[in-house]
C-alpha atoms as a PDB file:
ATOM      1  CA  UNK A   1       8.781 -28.916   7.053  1.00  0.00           C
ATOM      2  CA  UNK A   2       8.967 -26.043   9.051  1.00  0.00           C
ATOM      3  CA  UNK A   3       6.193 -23.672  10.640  1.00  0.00           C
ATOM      4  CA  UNK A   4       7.931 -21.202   8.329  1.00  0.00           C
ATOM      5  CA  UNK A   5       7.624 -23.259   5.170  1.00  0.00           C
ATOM      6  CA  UNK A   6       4.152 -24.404   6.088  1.00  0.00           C
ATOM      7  CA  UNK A   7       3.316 -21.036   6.366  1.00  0.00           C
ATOM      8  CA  UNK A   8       4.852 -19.832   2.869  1.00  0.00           C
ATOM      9  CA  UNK A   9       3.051 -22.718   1.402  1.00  0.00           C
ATOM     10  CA  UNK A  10      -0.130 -21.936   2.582  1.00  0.00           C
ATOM     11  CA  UNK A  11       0.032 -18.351   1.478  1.00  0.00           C
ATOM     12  CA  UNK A  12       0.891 -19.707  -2.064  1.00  0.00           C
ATOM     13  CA  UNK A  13      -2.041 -21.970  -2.230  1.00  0.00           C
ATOM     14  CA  UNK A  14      -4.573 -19.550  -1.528  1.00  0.00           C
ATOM     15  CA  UNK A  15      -3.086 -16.842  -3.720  1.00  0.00           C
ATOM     16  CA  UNK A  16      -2.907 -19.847  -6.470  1.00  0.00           C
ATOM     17  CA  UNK A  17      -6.377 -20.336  -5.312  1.00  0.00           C
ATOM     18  CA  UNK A  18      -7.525 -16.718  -5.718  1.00  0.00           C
ATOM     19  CA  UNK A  19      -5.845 -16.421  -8.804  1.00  0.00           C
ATOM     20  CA  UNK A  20      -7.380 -19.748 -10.800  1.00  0.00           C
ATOM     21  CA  UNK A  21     -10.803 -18.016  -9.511  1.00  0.00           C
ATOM     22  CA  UNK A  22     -12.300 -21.356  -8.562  1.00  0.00           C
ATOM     23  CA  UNK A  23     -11.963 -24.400  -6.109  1.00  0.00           C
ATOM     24  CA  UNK A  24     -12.209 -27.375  -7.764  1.00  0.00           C
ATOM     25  CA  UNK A  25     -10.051 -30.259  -6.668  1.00  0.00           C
ATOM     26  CA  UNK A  26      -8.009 -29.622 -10.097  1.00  0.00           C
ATOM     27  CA  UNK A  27      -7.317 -26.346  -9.112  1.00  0.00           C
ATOM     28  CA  UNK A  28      -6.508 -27.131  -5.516  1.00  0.00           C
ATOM     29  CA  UNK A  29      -4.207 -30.149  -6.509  1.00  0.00           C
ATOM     30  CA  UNK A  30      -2.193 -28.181  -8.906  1.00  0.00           C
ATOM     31  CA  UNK A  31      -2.181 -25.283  -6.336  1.00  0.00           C
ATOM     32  CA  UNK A  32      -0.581 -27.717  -3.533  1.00  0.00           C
ATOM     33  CA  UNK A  33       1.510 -29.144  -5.978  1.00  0.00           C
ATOM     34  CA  UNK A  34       2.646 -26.206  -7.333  1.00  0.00           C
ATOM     35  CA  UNK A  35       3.565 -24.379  -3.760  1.00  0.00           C
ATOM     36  CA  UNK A  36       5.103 -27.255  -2.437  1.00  0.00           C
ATOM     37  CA  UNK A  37       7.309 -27.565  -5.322  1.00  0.00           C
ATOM     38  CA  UNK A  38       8.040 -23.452  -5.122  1.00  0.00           C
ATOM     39  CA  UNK A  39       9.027 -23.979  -1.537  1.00  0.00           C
ATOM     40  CA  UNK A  40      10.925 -26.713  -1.883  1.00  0.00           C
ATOM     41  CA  UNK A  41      12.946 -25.048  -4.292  1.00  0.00           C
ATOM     42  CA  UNK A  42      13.713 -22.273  -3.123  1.00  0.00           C
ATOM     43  CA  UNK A  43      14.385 -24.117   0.831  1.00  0.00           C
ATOM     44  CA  UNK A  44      17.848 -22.620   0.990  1.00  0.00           C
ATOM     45  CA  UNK A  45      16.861 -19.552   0.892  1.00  0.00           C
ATOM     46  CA  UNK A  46      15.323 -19.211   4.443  1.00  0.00           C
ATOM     47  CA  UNK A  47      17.981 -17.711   6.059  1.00  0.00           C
ATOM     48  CA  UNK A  48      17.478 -14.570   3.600  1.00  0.00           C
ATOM     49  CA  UNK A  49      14.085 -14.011   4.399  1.00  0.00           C
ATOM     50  CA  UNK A  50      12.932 -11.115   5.719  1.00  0.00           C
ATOM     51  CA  UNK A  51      11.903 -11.607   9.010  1.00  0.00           C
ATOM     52  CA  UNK A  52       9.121  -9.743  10.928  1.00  0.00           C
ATOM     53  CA  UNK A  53       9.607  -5.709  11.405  1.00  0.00           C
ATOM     54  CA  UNK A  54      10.578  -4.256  14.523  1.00  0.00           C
ATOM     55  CA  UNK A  55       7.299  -1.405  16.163  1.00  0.00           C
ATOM     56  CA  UNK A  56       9.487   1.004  14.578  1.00  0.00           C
ATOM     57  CA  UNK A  57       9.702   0.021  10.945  1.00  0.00           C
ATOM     58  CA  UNK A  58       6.403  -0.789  10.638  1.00  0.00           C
ATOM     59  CA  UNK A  59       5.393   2.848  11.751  1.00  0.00           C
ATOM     60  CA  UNK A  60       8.110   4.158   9.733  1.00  0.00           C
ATOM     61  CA  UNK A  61       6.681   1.965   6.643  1.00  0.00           C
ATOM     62  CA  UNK A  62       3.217   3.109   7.698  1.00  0.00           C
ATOM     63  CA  UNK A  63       4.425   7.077   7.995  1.00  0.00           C
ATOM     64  CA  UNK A  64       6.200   6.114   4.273  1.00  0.00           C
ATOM     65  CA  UNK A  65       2.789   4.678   2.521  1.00  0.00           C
ATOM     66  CA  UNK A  66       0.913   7.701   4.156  1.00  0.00           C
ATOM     67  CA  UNK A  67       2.931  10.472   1.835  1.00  0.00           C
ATOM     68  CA  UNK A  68       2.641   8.351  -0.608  1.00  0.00           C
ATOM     69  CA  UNK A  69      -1.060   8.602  -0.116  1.00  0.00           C
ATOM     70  CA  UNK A  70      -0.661  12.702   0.023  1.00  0.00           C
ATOM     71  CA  UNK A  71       1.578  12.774  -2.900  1.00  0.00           C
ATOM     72  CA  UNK A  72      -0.502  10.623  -4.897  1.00  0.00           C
ATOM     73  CA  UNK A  73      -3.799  13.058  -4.234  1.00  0.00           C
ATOM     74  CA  UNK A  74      -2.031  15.581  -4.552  1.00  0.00           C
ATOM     75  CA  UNK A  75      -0.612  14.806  -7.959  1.00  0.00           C
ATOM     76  CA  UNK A  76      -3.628  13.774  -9.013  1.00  0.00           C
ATOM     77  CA  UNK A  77      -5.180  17.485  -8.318  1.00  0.00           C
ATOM     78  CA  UNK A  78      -2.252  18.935 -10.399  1.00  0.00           C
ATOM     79  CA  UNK A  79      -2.307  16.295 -13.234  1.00  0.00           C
ATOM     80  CA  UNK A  80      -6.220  16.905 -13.562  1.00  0.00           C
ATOM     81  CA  UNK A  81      -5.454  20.944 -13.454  1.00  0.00           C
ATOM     82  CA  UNK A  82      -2.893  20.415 -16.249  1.00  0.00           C
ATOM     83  CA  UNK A  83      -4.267  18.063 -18.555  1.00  0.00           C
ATOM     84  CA  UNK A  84      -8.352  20.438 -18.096  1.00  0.00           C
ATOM     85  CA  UNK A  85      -6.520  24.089 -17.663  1.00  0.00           C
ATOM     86  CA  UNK A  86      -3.139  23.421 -19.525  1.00  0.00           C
ATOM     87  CA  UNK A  87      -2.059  25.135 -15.971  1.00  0.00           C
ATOM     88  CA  UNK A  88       0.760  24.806 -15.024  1.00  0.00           C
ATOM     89  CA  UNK A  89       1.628  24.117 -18.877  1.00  0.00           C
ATOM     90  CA  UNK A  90       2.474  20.763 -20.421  1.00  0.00           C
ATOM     91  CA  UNK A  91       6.172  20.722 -20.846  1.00  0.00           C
ATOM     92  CA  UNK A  92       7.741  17.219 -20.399  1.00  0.00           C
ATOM     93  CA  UNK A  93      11.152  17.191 -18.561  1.00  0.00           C
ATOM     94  CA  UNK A  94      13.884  14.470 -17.989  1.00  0.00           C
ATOM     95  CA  UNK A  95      15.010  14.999 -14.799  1.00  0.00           C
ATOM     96  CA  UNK A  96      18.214  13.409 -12.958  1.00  0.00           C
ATOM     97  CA  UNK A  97      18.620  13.415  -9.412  1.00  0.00           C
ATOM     98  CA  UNK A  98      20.434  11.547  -6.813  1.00  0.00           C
ATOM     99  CA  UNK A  99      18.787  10.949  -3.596  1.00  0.00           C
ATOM    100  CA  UNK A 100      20.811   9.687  -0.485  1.00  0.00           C
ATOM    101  CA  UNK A 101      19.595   6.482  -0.224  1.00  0.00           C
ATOM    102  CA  UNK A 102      22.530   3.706   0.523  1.00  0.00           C
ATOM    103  CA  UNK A 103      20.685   0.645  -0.347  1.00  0.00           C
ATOM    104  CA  UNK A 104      19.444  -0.787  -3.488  1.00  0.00           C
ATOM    105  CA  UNK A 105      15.963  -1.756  -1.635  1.00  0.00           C
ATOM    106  CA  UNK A 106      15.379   1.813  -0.445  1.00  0.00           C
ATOM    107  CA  UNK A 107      16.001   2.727  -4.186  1.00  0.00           C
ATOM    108  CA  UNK A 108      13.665   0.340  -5.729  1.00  0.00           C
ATOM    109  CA  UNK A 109      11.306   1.557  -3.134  1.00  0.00           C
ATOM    110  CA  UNK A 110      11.773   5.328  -4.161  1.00  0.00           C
ATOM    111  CA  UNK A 111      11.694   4.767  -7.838  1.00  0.00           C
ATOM    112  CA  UNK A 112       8.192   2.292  -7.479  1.00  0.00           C
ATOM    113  CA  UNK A 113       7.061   5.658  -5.431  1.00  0.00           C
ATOM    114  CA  UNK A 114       7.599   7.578  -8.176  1.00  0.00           C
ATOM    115  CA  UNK A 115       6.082   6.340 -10.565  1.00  0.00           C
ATOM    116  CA  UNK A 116       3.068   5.696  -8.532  1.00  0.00           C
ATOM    117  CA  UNK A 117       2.530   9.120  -8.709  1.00  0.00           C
ATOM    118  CA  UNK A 118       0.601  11.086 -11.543  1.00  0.00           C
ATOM    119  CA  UNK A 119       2.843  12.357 -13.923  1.00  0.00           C
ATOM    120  CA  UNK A 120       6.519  11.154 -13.039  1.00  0.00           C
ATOM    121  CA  UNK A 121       7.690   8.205 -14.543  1.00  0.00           C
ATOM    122  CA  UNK A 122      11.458   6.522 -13.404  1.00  0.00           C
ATOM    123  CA  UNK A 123      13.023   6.068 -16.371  1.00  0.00           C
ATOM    124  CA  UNK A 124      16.196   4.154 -14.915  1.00  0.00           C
ATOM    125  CA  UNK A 125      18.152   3.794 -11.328  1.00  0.00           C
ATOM    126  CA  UNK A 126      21.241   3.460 -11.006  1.00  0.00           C
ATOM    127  CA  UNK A 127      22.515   0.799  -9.190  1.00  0.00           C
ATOM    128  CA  UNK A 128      26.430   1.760  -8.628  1.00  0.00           C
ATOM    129  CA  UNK A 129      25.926   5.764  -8.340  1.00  0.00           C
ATOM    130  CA  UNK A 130      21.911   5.912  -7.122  1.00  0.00           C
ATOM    131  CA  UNK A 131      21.211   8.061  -9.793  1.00  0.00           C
ATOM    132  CA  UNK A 132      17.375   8.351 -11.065  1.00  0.00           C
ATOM    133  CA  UNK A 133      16.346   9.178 -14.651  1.00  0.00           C
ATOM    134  CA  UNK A 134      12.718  10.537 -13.934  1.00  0.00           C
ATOM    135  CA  UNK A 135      10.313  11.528 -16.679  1.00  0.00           C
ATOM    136  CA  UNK A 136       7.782  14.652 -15.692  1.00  0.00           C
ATOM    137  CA  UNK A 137       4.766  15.915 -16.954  1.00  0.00           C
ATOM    138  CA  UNK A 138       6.088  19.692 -16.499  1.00  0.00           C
ATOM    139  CA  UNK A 139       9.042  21.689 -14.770  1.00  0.00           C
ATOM    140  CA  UNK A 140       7.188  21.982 -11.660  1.00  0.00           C
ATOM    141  CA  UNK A 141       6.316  18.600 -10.967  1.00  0.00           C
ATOM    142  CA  UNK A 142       9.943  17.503 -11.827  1.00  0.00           C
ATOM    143  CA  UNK A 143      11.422  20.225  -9.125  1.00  0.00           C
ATOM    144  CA  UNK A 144       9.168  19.080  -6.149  1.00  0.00           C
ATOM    145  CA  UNK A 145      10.767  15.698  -6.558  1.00  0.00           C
ATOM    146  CA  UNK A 146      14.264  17.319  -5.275  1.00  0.00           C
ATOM    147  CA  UNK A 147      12.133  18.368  -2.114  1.00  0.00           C
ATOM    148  CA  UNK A 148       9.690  15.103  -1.310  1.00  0.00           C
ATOM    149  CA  UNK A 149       9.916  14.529   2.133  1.00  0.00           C
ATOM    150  CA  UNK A 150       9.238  10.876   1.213  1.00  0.00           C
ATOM    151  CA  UNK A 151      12.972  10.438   0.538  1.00  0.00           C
ATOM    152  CA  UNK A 152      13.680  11.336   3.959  1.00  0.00           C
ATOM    153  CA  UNK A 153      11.116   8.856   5.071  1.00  0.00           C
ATOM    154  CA  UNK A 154      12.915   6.230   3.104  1.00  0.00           C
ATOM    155  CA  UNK A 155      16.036   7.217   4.239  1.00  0.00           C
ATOM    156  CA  UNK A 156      15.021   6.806   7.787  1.00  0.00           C
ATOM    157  CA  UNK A 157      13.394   3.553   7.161  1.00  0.00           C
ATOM    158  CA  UNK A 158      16.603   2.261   5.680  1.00  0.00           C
ATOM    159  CA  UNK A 159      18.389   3.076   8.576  1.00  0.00           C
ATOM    160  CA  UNK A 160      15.914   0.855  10.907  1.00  0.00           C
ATOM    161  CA  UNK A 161      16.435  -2.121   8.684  1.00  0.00           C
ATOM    162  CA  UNK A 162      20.140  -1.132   8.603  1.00  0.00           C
ATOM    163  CA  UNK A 163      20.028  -1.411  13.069  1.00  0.00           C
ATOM    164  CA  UNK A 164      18.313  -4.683  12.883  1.00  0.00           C
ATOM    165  CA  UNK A 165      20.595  -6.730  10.581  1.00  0.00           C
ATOM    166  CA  UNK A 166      23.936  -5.356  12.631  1.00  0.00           C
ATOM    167  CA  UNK A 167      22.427  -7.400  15.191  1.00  0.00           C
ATOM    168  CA  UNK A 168      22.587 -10.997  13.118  1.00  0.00           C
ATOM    169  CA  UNK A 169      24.662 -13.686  14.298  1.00  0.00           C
ATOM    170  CA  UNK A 170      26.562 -15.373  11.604  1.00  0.00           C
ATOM    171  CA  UNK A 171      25.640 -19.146  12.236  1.00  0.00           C
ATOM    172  CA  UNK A 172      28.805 -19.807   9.295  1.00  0.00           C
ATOM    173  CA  UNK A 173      26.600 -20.376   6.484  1.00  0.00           C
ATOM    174  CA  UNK A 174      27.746 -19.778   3.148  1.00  0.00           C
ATOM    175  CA  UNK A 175      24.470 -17.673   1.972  1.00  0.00           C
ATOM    176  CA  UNK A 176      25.122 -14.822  -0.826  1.00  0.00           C
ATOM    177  CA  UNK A 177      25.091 -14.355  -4.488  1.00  0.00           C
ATOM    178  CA  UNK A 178      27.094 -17.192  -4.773  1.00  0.00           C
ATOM    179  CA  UNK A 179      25.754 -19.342  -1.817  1.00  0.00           C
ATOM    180  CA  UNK A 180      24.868 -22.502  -4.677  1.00  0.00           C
ATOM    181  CA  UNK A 181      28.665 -22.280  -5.680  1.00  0.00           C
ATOM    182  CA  UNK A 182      29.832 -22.193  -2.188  1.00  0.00           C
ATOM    183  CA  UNK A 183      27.826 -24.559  -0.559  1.00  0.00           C
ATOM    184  CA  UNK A 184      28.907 -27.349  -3.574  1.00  0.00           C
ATOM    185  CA  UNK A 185      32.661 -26.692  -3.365  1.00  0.00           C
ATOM    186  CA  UNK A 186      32.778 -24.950  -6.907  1.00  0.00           C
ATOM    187  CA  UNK A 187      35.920 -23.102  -7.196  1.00  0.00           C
ATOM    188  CA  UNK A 188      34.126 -20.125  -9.056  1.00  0.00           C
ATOM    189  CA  UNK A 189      34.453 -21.340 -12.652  1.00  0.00           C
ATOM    190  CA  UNK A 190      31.163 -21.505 -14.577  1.00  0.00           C
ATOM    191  CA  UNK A 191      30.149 -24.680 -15.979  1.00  0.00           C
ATOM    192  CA  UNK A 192      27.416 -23.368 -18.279  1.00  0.00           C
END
């Protein structure tokens, strides 16, 4: 086993651990049980791991989870204004915008963002065009989504990750969507 699977097996024995809410040897044999089983599973999927960030992303995520932070109060302050004042008015919009974001993580990342956030919802993403359905609690909340500097952030953040993984060496594994396929010599028909 490697120092890498050790590792991942670890970390799911003490969330296991934290999540039965007690250490009795049941709980700690089902636990190791359990992750070994999980990691033994899923063994091929190593080489698509993430590995560690770069200095750069990790300031980049840090700058990210820091507007997050602002938007967040911020929303807050104007949900509480809305909801106690009825200022600005309640007057819920579907919005649809389309941020520049090339990759599906950066996406997912956005939308979660959103929704964080007092009064926007994401309704849908999607996938092929990047298009976001977003639900808002009034027209003015749904406009400064157009100008959240957060995308940018994102955008930037993508392109980091984007830098690193040019730099990969293909070691000639067959590892994608259909790495199970590849690696048994299935010709691509289904057998289910």
């Amino acid at each position: 086993m490697s120092k890498r699977s050790l590792a991942l097996c670890i970390l799911l024995l003490a969330f296991w651990l934290v999540a039965a809410g007690s250490l009795s040897w049941q709980h700690i044999a089902a636990g190791l049980v359990l992750a070994f089983i999980t990691v033994w599973f899923w063994h091929d999927l190593g080489p698509q791991l993430p590995r560690l960030m770069s200095w750069g992303e990790f300031v980049q995520l840090m700058r990210c989870l820091a507007l997050l932070v602002y938007y967040v109060l911020q929303s807050n302050i104007t949900v509480a204004k809305t909801l106690l004042f009825n200022v600005p008015r309640v007057s819920p919009v579907f919005v649809v915008m389309e941020p520049p974001l090339k990759t599906n993580w950066g996406r997912v990342l956005l939308a979660t963002c959103i929704t964080l956030t007092p009064g926007t919802v994401t309704i849908d993403v999607d996938p092929k065009t990047g298009q976001f359905i977003v639900h808002a609690l009034s027209d003015e909340m749904a406009i400064s989504l157009f100008y959240w500097k957060l995308i940018d952030e994102i955008k930037t953040l993508e392109t980091y990750r984007q830098r690193r993984t040019a730099y990969v060496v293909d070691t000639g594994g067959a590892y994608g969507p259909d790495s199970r396929s590849a690696l048994a010599g299935d010709s691509g028909t289904d057998s289910h």
